[in-house]
Protein backbone atom coordinates (compact mmCIF):
# COMPACT_ATOMS: atom_id res chain seq x y z
CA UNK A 1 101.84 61.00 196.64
CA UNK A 2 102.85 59.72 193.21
CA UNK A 3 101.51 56.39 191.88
CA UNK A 4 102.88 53.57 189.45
CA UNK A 5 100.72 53.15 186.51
CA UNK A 6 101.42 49.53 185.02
CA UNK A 7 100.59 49.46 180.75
CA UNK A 8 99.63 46.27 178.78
CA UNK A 9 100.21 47.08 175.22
CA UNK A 10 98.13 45.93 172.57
CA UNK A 11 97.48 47.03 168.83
CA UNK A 12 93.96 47.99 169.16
CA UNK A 13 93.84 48.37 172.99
CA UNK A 14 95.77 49.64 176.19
CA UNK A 15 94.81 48.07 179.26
CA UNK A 16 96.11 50.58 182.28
CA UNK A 17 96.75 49.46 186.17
CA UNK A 18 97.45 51.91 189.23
CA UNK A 19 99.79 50.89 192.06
CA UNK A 20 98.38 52.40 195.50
CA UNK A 21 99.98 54.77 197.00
CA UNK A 22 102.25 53.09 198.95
CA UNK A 23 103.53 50.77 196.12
CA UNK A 24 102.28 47.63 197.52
CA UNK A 25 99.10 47.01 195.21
CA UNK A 26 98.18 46.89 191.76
CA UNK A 27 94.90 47.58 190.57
CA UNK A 28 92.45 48.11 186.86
CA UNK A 29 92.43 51.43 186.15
CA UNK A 30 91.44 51.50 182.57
CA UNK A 31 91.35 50.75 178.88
CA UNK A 32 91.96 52.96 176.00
CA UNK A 33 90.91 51.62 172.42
CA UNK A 34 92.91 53.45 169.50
CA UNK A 35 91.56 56.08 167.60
CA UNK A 36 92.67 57.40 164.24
CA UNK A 37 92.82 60.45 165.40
CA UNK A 38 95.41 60.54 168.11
CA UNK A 39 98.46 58.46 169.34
CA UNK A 40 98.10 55.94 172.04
CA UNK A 41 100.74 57.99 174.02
CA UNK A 42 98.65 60.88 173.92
CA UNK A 43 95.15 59.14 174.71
CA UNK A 44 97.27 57.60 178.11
CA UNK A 45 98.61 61.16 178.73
CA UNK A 46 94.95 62.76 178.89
CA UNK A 47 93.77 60.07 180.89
CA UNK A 48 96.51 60.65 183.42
CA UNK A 49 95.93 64.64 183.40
CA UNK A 50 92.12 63.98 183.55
CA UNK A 51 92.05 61.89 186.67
CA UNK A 52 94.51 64.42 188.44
CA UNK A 53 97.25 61.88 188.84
CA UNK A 54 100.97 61.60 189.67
CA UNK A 55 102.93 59.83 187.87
CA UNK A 56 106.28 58.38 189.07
CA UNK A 57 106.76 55.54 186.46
CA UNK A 58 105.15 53.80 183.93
CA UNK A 59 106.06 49.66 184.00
CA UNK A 60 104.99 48.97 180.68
CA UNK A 61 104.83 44.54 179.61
CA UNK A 62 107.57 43.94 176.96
CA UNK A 63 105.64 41.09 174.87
CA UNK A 64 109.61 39.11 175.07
CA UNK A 65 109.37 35.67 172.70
CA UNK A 66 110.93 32.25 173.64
CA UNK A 67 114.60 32.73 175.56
CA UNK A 68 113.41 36.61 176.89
CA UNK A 69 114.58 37.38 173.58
CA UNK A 70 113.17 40.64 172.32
CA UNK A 71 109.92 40.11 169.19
CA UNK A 72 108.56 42.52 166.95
CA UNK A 73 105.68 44.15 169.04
CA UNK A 74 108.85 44.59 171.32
CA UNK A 75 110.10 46.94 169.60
CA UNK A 76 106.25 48.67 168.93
CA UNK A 77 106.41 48.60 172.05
CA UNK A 78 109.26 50.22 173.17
CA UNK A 79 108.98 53.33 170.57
CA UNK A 80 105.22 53.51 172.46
CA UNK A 81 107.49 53.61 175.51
CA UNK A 82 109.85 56.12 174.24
CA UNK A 83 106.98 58.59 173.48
CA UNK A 84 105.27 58.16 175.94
CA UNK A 85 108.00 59.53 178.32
CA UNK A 86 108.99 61.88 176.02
CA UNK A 87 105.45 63.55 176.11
CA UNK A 88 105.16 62.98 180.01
CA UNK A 89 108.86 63.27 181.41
CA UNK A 90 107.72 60.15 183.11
CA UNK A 91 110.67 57.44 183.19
CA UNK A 92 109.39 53.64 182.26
CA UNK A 93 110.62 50.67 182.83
CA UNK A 94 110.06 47.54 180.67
CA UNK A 95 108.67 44.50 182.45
CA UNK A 96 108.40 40.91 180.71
CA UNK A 97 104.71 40.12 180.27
CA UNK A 98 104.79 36.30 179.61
CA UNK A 99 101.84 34.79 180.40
CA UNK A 100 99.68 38.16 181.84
CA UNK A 101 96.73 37.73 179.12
CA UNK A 102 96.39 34.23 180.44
CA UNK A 103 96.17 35.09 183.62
CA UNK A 104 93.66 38.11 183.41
CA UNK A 105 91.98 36.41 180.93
CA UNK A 106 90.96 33.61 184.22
CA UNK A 107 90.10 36.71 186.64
CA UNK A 108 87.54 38.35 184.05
CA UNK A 109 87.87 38.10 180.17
CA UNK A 110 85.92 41.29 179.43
CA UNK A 111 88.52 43.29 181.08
CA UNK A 112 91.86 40.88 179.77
CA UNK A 113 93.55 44.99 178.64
CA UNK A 114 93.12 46.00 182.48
CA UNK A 115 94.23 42.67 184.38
CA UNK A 116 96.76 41.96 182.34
CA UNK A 117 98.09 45.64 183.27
CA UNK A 118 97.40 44.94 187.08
CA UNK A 119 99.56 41.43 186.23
CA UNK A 120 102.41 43.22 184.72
CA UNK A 121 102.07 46.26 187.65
CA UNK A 122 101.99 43.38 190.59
CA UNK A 123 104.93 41.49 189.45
CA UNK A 124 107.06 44.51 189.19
CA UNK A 125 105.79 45.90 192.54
CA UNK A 126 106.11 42.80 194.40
CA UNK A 127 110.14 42.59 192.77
CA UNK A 128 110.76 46.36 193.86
CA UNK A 129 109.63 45.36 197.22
CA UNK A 130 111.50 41.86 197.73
CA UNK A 131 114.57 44.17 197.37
CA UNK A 132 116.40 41.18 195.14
């Protein structure tokens, strides 16, 4: 069965989250620090193929500033987002991270990347699920 993998977006690091296979739970899955040598979208994409996994959507957090209205790293971020399905065929979906840093940051501050994925993931699982 296919998974969700949820993506916090940073400039140095990506902090990745899997949804179980059922959709119901979020959890860390990984972080991926930039290197010069290859695009983020790329580094997520061998990650994915490495650890065998099916991909039916990415939920990536769109960093959204006061109002929900879009910022600069929005945009970074949605160009990431772009590629990203471009180089997978994997659809995304953007997902407002307010406050997700904060939050992972209080569960365990040496993994803020991945818990603020598993934040972002959660939310959007726990929406798909309420059915609203």
């Amino acid at each position: 069965m296919a998974v969700i993998i949820g993506i916090d977006h940073g400039t140095k690091h990506i902090g990745l989250a899997i949804s179980d296979e059922t959709g119901l739970v979020a959890a860390p899955l990984d972080t991926i620090t930039r290197t010069r040598n290859r695009q983020l979208e790329q580094q997520v994409a061998e990650l994915i193929n490495k650890k065998n996994l099916v991909v039916e959507r990415f939920v990536i957090g769109d960093p959204l500033g006061l109002g929900g209205k879009p910022t600069q790293q929005s945009k970074l971020v949605k160009q990431f987002a772009e590629n990203l399905q471009r180089l997978t065929g994997v659809p995304y979906t953007l997902w407002n991270e307010t406050g997700s840093s904060f939050r992972a940051e209080q569960i365990d501050a040496d993994k803020i990347h991945e818990y603020s994925a598993v934040d972002i993931l959660q939310a959007y699982l726990d929406f798909k699920r309420s059915g609203i």
